[in-house]
C-alpha atoms as a PDB file:
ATOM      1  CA  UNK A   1      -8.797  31.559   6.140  1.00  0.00           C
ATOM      2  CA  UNK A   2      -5.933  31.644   8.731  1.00  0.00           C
ATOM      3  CA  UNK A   3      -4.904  27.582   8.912  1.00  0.00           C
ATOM      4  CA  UNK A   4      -2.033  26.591  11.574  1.00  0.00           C
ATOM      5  CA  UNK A   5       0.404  23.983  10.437  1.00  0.00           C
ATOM      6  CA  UNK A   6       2.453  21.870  12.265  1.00  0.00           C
ATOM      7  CA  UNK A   7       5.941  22.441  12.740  1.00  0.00           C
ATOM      8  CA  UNK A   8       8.601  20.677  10.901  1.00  0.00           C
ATOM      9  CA  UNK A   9      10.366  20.371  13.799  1.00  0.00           C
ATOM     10  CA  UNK A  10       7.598  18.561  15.430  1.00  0.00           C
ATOM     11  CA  UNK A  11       7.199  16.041  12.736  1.00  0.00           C
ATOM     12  CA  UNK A  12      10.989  15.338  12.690  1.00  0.00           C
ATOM     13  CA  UNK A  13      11.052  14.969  16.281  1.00  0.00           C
ATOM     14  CA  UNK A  14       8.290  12.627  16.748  1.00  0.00           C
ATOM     15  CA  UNK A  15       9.532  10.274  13.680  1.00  0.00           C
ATOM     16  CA  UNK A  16      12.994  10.375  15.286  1.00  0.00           C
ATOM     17  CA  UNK A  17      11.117   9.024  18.451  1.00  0.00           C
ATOM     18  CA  UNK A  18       9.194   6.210  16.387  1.00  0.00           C
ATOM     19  CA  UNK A  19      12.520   4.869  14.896  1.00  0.00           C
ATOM     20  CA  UNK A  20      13.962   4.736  18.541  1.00  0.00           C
ATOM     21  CA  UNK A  21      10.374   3.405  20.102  1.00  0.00           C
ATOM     22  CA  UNK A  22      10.959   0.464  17.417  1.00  0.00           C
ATOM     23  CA  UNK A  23      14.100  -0.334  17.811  1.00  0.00           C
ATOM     24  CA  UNK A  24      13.944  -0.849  21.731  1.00  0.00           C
ATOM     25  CA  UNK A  25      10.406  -2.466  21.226  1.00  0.00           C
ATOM     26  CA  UNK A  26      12.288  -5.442  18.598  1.00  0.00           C
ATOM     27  CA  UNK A  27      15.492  -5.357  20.644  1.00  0.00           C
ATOM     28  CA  UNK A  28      16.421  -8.736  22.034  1.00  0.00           C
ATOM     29  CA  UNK A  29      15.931  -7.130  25.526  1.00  0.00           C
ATOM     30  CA  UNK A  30      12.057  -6.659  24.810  1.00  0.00           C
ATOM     31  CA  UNK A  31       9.936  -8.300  22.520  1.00  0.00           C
ATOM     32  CA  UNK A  32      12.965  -8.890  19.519  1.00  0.00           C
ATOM     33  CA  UNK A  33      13.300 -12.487  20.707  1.00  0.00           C
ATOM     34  CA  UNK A  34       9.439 -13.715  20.884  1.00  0.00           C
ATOM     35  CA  UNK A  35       9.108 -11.942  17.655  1.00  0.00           C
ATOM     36  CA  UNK A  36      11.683 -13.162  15.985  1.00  0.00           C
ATOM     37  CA  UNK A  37      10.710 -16.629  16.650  1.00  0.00           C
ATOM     38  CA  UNK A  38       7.091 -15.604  16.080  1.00  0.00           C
ATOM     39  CA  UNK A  39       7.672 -13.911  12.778  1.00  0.00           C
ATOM     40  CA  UNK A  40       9.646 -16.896  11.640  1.00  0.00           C
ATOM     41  CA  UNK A  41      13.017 -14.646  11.358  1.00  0.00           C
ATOM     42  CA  UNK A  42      15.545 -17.602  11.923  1.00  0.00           C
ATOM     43  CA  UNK A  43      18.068 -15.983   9.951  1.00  0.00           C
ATOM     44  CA  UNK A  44      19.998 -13.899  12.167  1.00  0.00           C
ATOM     45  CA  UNK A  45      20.935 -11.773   9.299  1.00  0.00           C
ATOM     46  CA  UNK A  46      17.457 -11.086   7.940  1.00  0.00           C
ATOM     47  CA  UNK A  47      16.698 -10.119  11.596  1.00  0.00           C
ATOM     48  CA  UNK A  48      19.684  -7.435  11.884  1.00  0.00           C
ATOM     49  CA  UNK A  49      18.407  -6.483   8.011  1.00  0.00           C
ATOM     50  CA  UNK A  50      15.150  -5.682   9.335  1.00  0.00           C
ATOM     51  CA  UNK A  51      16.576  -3.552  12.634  1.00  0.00           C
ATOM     52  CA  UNK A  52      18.336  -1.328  10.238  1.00  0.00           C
ATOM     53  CA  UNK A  53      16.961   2.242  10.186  1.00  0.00           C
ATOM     54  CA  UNK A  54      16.350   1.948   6.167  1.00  0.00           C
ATOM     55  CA  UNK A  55      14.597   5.113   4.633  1.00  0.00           C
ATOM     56  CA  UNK A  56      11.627   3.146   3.683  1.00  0.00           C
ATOM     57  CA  UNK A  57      10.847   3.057   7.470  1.00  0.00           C
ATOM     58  CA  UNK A  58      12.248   6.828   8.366  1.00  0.00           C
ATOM     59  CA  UNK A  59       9.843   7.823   5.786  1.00  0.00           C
ATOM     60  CA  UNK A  60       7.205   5.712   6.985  1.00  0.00           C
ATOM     61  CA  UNK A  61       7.430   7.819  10.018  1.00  0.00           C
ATOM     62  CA  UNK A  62       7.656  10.854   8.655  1.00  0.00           C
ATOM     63  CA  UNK A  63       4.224  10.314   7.154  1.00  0.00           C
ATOM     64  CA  UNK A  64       2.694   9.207  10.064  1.00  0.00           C
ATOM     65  CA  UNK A  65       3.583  11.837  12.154  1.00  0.00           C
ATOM     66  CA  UNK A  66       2.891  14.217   9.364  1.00  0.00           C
ATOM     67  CA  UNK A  67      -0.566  13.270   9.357  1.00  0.00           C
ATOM     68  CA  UNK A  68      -1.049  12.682  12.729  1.00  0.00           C
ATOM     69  CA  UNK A  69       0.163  16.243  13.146  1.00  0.00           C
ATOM     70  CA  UNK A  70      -2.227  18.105  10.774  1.00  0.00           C
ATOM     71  CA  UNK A  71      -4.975  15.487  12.513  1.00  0.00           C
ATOM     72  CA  UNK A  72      -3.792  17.447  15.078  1.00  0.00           C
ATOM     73  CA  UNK A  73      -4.392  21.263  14.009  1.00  0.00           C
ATOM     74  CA  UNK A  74      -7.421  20.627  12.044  1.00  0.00           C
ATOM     75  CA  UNK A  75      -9.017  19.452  15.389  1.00  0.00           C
ATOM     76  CA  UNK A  76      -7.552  22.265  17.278  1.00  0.00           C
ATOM     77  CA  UNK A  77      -5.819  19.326  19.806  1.00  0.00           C
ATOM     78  CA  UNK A  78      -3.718  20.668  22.368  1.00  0.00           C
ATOM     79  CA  UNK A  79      -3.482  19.001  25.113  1.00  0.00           C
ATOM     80  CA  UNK A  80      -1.906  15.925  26.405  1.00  0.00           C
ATOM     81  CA  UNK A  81      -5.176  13.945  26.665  1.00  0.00           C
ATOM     82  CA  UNK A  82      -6.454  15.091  22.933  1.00  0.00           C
ATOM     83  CA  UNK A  83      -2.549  14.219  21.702  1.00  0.00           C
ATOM     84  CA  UNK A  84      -3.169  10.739  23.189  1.00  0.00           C
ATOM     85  CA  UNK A  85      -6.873  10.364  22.487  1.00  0.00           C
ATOM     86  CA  UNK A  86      -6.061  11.151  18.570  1.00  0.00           C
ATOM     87  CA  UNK A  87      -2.866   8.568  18.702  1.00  0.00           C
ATOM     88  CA  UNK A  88      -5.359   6.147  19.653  1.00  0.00           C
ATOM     89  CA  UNK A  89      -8.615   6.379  17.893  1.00  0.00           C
ATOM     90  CA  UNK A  90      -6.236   6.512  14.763  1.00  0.00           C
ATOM     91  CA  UNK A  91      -4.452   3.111  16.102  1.00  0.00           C
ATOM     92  CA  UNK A  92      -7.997   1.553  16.858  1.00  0.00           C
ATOM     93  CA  UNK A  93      -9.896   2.569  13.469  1.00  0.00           C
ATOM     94  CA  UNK A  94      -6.918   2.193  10.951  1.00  0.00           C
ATOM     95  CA  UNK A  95      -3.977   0.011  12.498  1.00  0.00           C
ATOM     96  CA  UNK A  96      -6.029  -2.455  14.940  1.00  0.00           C
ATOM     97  CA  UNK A  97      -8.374  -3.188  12.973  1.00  0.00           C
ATOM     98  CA  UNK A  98      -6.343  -3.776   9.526  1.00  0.00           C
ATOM     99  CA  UNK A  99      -4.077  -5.533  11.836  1.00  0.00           C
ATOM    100  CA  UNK A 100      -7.021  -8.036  13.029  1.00  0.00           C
ATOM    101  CA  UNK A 101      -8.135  -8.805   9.231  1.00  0.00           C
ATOM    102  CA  UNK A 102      -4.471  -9.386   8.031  1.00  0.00           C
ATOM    103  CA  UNK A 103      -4.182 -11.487  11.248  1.00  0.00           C
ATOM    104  CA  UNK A 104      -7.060 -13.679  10.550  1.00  0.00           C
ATOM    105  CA  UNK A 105      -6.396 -14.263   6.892  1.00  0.00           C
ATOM    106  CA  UNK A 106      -1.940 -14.620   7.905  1.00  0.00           C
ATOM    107  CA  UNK A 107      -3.468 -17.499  10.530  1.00  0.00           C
ATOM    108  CA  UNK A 108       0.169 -16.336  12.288  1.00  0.00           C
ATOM    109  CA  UNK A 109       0.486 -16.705  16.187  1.00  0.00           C
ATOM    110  CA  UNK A 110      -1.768 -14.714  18.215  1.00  0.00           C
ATOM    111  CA  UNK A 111       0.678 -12.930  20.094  1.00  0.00           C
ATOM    112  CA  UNK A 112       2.701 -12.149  16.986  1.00  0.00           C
ATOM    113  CA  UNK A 113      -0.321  -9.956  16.190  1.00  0.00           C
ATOM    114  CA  UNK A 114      -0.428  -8.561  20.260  1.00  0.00           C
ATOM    115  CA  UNK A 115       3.863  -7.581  19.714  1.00  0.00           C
ATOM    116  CA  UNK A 116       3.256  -5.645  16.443  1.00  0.00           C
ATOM    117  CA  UNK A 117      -0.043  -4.278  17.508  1.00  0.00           C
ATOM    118  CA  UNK A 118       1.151  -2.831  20.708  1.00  0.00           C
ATOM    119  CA  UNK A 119       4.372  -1.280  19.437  1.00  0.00           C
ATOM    120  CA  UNK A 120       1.782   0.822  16.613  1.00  0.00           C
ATOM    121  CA  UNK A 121      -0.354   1.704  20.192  1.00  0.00           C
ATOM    122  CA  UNK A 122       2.313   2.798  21.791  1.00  0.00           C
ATOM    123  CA  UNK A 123       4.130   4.569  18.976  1.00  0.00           C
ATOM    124  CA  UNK A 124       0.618   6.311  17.668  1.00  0.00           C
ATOM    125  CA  UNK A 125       0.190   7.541  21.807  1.00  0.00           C
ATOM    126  CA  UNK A 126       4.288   8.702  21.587  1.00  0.00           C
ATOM    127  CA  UNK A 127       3.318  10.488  18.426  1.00  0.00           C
ATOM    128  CA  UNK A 128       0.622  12.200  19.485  1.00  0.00           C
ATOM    129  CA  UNK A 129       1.620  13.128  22.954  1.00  0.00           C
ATOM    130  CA  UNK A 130       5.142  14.879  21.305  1.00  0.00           C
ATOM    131  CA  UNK A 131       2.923  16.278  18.676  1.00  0.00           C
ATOM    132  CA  UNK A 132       0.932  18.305  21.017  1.00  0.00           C
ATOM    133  CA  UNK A 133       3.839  19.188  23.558  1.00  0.00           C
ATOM    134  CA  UNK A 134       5.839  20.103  20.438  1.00  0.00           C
ATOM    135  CA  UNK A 135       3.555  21.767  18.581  1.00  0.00           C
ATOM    136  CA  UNK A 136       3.490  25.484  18.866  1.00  0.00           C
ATOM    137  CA  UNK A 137      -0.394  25.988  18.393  1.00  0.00           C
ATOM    138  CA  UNK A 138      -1.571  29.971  18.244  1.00  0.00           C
ATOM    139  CA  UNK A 139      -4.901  31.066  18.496  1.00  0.00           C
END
């Protein structure tokens, strides 16, 4: 059985992009502020602890986009449209809706939920748009 795999390259890239995509989405200039305050982060401290690239998150990444990549080849997706449709039927069956549960059980704000929720939409869309574009696919 001839199986494609994804590129490391790919996979590096992409997680690369998601430590970026988060730390312009938490940056004071975007949603950083309201979340801060949301999340309850009034130590200013804690909050630069938190926007430090620490390997826990790089690897967090890493994972995601490495299984978001072999999502990827095992489905044969390689366009734009099946990069972003995979980004976010993972984001709706896995994140949103472990993100709703966790939400309803935290009782924290509403739009707390709505920051963190859209930055995992728009980072699982990222991923799977550079996934596809990156990926080197052969038939």
């Amino acid at each position: 059985m001839n199986v494609n795999l994804p590129s490391v390259e790919s996979i590096l890239i992409a997680a690369v992009f998601s430590i970026v995509l988060s730390l312009w989405w938490y940056s004071p200039i975007v949603f950083g502020g309201a979340w801060r305050v949301l999340a309850t982060m009034h130590s200013k401290k804690l909050y630069s602890d938190m926007m430090a690239v620490s390997p826990a998150r790089f690897i967090g990444a890493l994972v995601q986009a490495y299984v978001l990549a072999h999502l990827l080849v095992f489905t044969n997706s390689r366009s734009v449209v099946e990069g972003l449709t995979a980004g976010f039927w993972i984001w709706l069956g896995f994140v949103a809706t472990t993100g709703a549960a966790e939400y309803s059980s935290e009782r924290r704000p509403l739009s707390l939920l709505m920051i963190n929720l859209g930055f995992r939409l728009v980072d699982l869309l990222l991923m799977g748009l550079l996934l596809v574009v990156l990926q080197p696919l052969t038939s």
